[in-house]
Protein backbone atom coordinates (compact mmCIF):
# COMPACT_ATOMS: atom_id res chain seq x y z
CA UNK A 1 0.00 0.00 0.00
CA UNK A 2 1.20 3.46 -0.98
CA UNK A 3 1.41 6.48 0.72
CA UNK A 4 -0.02 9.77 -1.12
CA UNK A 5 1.10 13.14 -0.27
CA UNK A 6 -1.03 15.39 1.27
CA UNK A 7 -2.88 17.78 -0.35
CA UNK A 8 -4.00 21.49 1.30
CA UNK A 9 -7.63 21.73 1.39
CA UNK A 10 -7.16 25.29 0.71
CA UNK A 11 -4.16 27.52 0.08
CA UNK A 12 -2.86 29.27 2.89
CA UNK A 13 -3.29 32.38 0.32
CA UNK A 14 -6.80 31.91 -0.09
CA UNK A 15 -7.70 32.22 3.51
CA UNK A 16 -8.38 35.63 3.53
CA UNK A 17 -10.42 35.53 -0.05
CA UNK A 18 -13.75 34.79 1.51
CA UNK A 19 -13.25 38.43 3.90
CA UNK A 20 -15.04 41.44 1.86
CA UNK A 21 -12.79 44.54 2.32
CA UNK A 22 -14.35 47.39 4.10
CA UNK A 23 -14.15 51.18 2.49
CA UNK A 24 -12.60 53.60 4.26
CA UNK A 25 -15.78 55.64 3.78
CA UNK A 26 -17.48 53.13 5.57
CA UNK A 27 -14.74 53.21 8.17
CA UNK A 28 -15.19 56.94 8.57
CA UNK A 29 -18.99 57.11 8.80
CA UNK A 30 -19.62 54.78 11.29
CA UNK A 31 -16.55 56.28 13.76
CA UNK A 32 -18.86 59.83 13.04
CA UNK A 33 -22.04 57.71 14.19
CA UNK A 34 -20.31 56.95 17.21
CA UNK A 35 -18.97 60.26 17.72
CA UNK A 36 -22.38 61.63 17.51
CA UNK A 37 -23.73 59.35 19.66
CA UNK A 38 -21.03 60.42 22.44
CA UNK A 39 -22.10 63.64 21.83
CA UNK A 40 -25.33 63.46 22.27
CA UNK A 41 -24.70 61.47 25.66
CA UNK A 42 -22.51 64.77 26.28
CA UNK A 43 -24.82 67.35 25.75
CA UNK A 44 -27.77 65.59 27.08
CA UNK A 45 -25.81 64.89 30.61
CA UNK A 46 -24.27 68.66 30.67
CA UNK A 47 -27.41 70.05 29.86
CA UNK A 48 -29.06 68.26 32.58
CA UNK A 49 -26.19 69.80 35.32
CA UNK A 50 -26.38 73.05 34.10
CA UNK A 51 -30.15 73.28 33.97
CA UNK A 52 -29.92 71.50 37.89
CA UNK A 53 -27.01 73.79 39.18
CA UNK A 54 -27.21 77.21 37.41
CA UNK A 55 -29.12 79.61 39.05
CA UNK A 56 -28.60 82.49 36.09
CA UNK A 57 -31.28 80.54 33.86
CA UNK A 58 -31.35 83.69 31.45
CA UNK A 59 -28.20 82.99 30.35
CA UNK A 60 -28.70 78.76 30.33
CA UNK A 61 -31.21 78.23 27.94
CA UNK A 62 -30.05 80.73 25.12
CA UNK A 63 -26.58 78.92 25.55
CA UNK A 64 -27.81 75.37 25.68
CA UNK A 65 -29.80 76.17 22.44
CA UNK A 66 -26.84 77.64 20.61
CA UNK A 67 -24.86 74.88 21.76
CA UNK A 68 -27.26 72.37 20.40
CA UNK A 69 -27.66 74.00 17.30
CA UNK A 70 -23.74 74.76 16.39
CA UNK A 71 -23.31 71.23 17.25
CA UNK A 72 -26.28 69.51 15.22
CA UNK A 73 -25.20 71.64 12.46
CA UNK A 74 -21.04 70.72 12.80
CA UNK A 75 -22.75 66.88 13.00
CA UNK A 76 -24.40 67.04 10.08
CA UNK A 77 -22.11 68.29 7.81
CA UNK A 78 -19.71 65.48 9.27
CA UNK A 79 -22.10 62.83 8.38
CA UNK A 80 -23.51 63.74 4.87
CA UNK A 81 -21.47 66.25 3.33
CA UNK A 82 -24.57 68.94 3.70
CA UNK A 83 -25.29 71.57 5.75
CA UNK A 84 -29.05 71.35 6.67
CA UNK A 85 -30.09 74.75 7.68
């Protein structure tokens, strides 16, 4: 009885063929979706403390709105290219 020699099922350079490469732009939007999702966490816990512990409302609610809006609008350009005001 002989003795074949053995065969690869598959090539060591085909291992990585079945992997689909991911875009860069795909890379870069979802890292934006997660940075937008920190900052809403951000800007809904800040404006939270500085609603609780500011006593000069006047100036709190004309800041938080600013703030909301200048960041929405930095956001959105990030994520689509557009600015949607």
């Amino acid at each position: 009885m002989t003795q074949e020699p053995l065969h690869l099922f598959q090539s060591p350079s085909e291992l990585f063929d079945g992997f689909t490469t991911i875009s860069t732009a795909s890379i870069v939007s979802y890292s934006l979706y997660v940075v937008f999702a920190i900052w809403a966490i951000y800007s809904a816990v800040a404006t939270y403390h500085w609603l609780k512990y500011s006593h000069a409302s006047s100036i709190a609610f004309p800041a938080i709105g600013i703030h909301l809006l200048v960041s929405f609008a930095l956001i959105a350009l990030a994520l689509s290219g557009n600015l949607f005001l």
